[in-house]
PDB file of N, CA and C in Angstrom:
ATOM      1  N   UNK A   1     137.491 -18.286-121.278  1.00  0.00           N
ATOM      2  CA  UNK A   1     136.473 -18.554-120.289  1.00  0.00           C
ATOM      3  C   UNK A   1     135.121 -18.805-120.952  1.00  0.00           C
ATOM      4  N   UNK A   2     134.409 -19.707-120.396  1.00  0.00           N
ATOM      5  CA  UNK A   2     132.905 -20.276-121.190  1.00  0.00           C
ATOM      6  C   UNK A   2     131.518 -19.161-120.753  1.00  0.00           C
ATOM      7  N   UNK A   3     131.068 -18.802-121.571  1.00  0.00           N
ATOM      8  CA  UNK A   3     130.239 -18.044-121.709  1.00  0.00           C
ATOM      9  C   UNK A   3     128.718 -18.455-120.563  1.00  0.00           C
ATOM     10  N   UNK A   4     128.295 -17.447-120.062  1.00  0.00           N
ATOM     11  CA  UNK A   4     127.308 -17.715-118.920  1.00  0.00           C
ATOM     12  C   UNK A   4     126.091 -18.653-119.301  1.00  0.00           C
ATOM     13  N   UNK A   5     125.826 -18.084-120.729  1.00  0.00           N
ATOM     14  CA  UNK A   5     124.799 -18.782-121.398  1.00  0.00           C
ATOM     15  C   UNK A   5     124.846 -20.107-122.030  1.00  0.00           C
ATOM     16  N   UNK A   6     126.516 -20.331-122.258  1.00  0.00           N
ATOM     17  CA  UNK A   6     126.840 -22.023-122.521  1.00  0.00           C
ATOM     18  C   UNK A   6     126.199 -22.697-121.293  1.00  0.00           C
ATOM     19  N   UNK A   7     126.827 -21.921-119.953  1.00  0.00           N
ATOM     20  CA  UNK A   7     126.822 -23.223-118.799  1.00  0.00           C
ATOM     21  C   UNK A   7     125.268 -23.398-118.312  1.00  0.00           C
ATOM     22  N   UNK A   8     124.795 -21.872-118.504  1.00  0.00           N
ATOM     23  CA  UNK A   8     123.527 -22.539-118.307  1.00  0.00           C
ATOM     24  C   UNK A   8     122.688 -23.652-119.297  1.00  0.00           C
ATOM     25  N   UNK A   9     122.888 -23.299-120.242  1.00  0.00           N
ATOM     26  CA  UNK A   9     122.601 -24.758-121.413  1.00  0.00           C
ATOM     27  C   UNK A   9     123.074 -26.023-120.902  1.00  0.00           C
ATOM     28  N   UNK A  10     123.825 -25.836-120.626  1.00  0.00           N
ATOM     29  CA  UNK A  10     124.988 -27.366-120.487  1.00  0.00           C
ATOM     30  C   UNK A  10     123.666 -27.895-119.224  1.00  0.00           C
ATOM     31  N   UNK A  11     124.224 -26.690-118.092  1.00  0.00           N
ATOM     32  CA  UNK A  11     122.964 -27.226-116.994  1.00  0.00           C
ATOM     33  C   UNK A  11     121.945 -28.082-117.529  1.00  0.00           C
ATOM     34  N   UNK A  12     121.047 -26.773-118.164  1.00  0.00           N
ATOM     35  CA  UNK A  12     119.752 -27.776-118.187  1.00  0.00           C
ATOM     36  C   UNK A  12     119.647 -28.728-119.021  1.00  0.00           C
ATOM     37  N   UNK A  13     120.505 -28.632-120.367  1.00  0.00           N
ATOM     38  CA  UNK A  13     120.613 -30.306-120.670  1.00  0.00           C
ATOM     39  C   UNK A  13     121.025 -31.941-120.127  1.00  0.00           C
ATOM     40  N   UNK A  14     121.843 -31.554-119.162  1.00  0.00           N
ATOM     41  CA  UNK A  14     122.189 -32.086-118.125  1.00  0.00           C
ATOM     42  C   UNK A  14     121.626 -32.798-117.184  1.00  0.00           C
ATOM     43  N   UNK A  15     120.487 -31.650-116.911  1.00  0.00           N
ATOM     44  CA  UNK A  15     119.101 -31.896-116.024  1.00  0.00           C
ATOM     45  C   UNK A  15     117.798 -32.447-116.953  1.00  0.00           C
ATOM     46  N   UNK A  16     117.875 -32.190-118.033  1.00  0.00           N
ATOM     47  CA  UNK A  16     115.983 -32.719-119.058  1.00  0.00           C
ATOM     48  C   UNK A  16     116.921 -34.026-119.270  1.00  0.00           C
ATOM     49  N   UNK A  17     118.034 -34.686-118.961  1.00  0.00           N
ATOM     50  CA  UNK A  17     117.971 -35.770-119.842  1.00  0.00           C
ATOM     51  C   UNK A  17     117.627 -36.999-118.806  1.00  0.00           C
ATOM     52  N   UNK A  18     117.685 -36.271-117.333  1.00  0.00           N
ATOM     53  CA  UNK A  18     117.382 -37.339-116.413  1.00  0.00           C
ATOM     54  C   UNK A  18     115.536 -36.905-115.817  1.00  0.00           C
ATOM     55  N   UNK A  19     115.537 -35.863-116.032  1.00  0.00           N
ATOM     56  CA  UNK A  19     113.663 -35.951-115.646  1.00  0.00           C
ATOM     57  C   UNK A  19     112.857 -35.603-116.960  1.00  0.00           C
ATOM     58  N   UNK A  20     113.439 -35.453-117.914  1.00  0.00           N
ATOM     59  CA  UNK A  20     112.651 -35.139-119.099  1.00  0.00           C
ATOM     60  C   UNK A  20     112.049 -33.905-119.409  1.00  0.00           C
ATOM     61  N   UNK A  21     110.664 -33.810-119.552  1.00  0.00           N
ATOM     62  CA  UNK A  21     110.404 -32.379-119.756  1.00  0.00           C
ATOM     63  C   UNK A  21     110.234 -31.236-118.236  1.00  0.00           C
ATOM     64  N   UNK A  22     111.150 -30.726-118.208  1.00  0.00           N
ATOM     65  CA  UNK A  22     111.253 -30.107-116.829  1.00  0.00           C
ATOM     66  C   UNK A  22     110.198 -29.563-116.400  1.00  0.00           C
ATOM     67  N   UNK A  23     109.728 -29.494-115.143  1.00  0.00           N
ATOM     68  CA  UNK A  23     108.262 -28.781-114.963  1.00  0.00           C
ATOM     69  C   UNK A  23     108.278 -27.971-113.477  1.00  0.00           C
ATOM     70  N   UNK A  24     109.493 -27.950-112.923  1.00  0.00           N
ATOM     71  CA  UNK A  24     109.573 -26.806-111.773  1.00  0.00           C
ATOM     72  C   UNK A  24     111.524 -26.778-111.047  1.00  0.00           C
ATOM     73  N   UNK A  25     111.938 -25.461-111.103  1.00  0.00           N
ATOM     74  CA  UNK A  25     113.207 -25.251-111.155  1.00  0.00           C
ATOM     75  C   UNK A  25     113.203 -24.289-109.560  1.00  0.00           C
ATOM     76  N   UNK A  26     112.018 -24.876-109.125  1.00  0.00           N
ATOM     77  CA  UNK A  26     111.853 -23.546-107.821  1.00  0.00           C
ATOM     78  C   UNK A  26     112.673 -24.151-106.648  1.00  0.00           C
ATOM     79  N   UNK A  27     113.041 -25.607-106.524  1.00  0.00           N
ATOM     80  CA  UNK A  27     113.736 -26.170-105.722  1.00  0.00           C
ATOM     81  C   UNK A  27     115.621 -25.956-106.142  1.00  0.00           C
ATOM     82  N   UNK A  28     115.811 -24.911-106.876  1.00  0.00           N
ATOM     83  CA  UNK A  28     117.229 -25.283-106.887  1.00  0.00           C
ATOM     84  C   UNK A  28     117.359 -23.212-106.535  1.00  0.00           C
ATOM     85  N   UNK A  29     118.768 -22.768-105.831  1.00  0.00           N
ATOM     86  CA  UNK A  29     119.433 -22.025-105.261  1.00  0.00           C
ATOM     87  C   UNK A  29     120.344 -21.585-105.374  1.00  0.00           C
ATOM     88  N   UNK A  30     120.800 -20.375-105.177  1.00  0.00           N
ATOM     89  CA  UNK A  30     122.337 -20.338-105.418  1.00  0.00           C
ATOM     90  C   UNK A  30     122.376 -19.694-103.626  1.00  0.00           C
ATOM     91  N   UNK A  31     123.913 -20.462-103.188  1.00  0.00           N
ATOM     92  CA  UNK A  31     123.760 -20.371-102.004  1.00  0.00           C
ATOM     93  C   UNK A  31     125.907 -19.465-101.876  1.00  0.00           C
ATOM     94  N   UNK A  32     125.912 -19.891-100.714  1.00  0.00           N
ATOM     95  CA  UNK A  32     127.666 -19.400-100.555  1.00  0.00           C
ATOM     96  C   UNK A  32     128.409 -20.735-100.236  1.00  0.00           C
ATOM     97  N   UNK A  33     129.167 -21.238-101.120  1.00  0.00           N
ATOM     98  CA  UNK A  33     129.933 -22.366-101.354  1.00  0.00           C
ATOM     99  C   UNK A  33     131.180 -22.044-100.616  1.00  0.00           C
ATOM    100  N   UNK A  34     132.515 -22.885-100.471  1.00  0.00           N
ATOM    101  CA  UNK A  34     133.292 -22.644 -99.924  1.00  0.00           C
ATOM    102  C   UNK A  34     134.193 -21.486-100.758  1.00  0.00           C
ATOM    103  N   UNK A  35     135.175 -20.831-100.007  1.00  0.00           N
ATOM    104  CA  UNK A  35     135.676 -19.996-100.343  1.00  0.00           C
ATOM    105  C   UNK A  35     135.016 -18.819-100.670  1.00  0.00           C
ATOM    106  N   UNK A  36     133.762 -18.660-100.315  1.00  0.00           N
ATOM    107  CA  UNK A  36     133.050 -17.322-100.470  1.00  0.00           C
ATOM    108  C   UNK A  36     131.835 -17.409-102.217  1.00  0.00           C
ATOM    109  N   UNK A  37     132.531 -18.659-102.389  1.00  0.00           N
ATOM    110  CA  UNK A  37     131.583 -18.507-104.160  1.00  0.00           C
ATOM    111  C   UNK A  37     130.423 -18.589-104.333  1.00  0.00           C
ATOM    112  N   UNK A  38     129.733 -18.023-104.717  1.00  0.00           N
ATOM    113  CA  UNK A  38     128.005 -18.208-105.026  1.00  0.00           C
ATOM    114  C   UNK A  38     128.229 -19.634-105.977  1.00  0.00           C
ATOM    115  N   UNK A  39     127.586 -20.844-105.597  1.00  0.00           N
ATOM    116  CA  UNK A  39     127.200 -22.071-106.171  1.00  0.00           C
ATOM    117  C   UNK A  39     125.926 -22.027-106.162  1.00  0.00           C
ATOM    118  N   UNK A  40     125.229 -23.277-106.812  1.00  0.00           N
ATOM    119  CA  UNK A  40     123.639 -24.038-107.355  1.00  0.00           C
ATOM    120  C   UNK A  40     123.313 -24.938-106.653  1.00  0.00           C
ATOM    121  N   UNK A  41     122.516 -25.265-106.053  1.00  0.00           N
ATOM    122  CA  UNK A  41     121.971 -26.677-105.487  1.00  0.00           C
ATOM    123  C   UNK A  41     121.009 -26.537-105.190  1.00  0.00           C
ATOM    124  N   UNK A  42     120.707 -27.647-105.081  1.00  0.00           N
ATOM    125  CA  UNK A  42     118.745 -28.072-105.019  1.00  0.00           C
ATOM    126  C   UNK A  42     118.450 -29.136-105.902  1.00  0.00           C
ATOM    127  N   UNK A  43     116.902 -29.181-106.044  1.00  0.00           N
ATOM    128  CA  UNK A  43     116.449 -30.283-107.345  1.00  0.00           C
ATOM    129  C   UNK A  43     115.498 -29.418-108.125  1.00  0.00           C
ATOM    130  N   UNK A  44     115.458 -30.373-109.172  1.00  0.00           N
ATOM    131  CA  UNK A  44     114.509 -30.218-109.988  1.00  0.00           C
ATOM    132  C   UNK A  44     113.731 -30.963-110.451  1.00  0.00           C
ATOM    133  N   UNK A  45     112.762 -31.166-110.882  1.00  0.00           N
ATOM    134  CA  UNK A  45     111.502 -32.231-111.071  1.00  0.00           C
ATOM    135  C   UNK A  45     110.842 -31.483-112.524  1.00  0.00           C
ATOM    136  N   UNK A  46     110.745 -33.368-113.232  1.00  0.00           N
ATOM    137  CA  UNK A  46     110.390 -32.961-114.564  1.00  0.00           C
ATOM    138  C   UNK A  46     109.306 -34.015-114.924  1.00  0.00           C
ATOM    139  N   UNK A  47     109.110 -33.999-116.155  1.00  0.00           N
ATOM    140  CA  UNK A  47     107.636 -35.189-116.127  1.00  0.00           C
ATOM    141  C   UNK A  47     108.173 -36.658-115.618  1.00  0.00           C
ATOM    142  N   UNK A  48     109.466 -37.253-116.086  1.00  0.00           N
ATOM    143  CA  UNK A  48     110.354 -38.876-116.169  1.00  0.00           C
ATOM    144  C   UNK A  48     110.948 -38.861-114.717  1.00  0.00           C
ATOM    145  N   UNK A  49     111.455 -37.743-113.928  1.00  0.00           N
ATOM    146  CA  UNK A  49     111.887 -38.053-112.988  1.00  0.00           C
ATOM    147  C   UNK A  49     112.255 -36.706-111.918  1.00  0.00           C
ATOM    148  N   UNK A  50     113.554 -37.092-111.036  1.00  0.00           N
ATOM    149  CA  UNK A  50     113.694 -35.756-110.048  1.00  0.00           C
ATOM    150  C   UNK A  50     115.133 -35.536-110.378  1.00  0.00           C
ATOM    151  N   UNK A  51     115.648 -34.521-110.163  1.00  0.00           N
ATOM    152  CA  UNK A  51     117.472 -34.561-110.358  1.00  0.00           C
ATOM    153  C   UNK A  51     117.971 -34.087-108.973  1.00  0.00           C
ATOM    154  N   UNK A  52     119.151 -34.090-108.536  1.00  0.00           N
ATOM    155  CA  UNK A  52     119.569 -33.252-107.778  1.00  0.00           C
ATOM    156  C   UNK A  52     121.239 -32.222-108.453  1.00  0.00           C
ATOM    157  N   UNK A  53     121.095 -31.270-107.819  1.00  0.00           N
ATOM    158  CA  UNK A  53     122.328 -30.260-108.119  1.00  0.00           C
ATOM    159  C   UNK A  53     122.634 -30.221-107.384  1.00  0.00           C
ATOM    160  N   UNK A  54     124.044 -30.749-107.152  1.00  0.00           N
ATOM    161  CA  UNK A  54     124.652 -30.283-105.943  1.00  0.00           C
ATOM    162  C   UNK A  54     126.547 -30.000-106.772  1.00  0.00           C
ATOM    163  N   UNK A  55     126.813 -28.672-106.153  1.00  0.00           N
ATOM    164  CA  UNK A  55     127.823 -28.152-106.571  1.00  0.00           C
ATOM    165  C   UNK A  55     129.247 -28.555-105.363  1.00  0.00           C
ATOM    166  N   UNK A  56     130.493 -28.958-105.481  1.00  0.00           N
ATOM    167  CA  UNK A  56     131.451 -29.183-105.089  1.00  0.00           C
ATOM    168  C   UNK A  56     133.097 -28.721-105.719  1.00  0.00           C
ATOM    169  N   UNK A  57     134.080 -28.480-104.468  1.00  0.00           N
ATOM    170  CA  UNK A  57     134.936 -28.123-104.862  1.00  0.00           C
ATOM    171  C   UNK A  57     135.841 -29.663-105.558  1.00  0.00           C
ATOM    172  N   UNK A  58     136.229 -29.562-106.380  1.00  0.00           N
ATOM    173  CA  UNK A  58     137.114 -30.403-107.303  1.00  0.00           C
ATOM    174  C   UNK A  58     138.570 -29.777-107.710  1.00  0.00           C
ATOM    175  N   UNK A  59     139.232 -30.635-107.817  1.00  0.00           N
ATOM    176  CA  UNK A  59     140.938 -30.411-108.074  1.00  0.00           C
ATOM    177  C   UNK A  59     141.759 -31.627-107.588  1.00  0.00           C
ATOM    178  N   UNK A  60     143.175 -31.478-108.200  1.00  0.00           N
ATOM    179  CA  UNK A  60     143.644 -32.537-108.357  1.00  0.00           C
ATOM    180  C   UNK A  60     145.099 -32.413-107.922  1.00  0.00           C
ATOM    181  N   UNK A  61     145.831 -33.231-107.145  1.00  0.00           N
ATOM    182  CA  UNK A  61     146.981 -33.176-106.906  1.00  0.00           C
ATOM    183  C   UNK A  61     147.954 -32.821-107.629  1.00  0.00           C
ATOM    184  N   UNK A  62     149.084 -31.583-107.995  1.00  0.00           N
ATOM    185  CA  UNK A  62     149.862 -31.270-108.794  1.00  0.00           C
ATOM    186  C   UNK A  62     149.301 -31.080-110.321  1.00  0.00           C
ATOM    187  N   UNK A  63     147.821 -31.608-110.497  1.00  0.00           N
ATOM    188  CA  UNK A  63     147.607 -31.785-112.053  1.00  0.00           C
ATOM    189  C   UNK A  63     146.910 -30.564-112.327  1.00  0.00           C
ATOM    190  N   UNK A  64     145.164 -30.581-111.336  1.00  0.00           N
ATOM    191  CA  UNK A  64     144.094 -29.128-111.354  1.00  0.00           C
ATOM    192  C   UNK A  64     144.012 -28.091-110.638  1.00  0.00           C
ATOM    193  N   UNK A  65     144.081 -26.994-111.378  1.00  0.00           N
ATOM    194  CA  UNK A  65     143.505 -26.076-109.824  1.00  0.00           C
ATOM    195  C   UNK A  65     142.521 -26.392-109.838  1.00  0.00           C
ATOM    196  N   UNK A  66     142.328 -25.695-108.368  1.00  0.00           N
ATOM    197  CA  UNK A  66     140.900 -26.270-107.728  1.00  0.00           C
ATOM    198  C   UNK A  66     139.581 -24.975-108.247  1.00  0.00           C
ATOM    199  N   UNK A  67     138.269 -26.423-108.334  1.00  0.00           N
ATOM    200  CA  UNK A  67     137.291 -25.063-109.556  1.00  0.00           C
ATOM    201  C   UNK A  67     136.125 -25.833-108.666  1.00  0.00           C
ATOM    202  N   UNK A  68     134.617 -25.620-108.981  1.00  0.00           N
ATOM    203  CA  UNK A  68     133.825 -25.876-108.648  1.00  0.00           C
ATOM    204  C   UNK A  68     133.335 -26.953-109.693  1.00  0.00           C
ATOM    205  N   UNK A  69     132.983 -27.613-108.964  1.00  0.00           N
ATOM    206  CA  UNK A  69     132.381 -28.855-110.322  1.00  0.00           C
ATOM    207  C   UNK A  69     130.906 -29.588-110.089  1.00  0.00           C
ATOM    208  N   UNK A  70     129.603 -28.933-111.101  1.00  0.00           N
ATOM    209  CA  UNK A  70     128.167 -28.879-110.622  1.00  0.00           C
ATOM    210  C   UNK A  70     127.735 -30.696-110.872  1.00  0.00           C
ATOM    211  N   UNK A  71     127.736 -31.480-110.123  1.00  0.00           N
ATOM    212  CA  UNK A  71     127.072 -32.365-110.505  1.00  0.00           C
ATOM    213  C   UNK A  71     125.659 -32.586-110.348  1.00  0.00           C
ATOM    214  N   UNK A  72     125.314 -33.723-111.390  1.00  0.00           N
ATOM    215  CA  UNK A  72     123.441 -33.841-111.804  1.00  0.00           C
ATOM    216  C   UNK A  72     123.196 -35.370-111.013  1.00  0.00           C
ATOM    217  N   UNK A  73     122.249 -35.523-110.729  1.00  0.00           N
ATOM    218  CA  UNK A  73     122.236 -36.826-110.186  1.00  0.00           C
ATOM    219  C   UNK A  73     120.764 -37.031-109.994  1.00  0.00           C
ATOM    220  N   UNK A  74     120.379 -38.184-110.741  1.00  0.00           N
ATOM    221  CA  UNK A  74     119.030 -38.230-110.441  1.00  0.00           C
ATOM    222  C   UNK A  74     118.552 -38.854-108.829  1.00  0.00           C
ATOM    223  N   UNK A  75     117.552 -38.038-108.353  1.00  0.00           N
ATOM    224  CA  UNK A  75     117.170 -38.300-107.362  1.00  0.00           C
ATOM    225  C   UNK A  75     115.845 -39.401-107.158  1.00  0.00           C
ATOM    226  N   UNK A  76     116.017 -40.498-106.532  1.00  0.00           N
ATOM    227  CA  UNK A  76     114.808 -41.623-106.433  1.00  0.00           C
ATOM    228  C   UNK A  76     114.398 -41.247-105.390  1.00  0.00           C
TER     229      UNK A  76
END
């Protein structure tokens, strides 16, 4: 299992590469996702741009179990 402090890295690299130098993380949350799970969502805003987090359930027919999967997406 990946260590708490990887994923948060992973996060915010994830996030500085679409707004750059990050400059407020007060728009993102952890809320109750399906199945009862504490997930992330919100945005974040950095000097280059805005991101959004939004967390979803993912899995795959016969292949994945089903996991949460955080996507980054820059927001215009």
């Amino acid at each position: 299992m990946m260590d708490a402090k990887v994923l948060i890295l992973d996060l915010y690299y994830r996030v500085k590469n679409i707004t750059g130098k990050i400059t407020d993380w007060s728009n993102v949350h952890d809320c109750q996702g399906a199945c009862g799970m504490n997930v992330l969502n919100g945005f974040v805003l950095g000097k280059e741009g805005r991101a959004e987090i939004e967390s979803i359930l993912a899995g795959g027919y016969n292949i994945q179990r089903l996991h949460i999967r955080v996507l980054v997406k820059e927001f215009k």
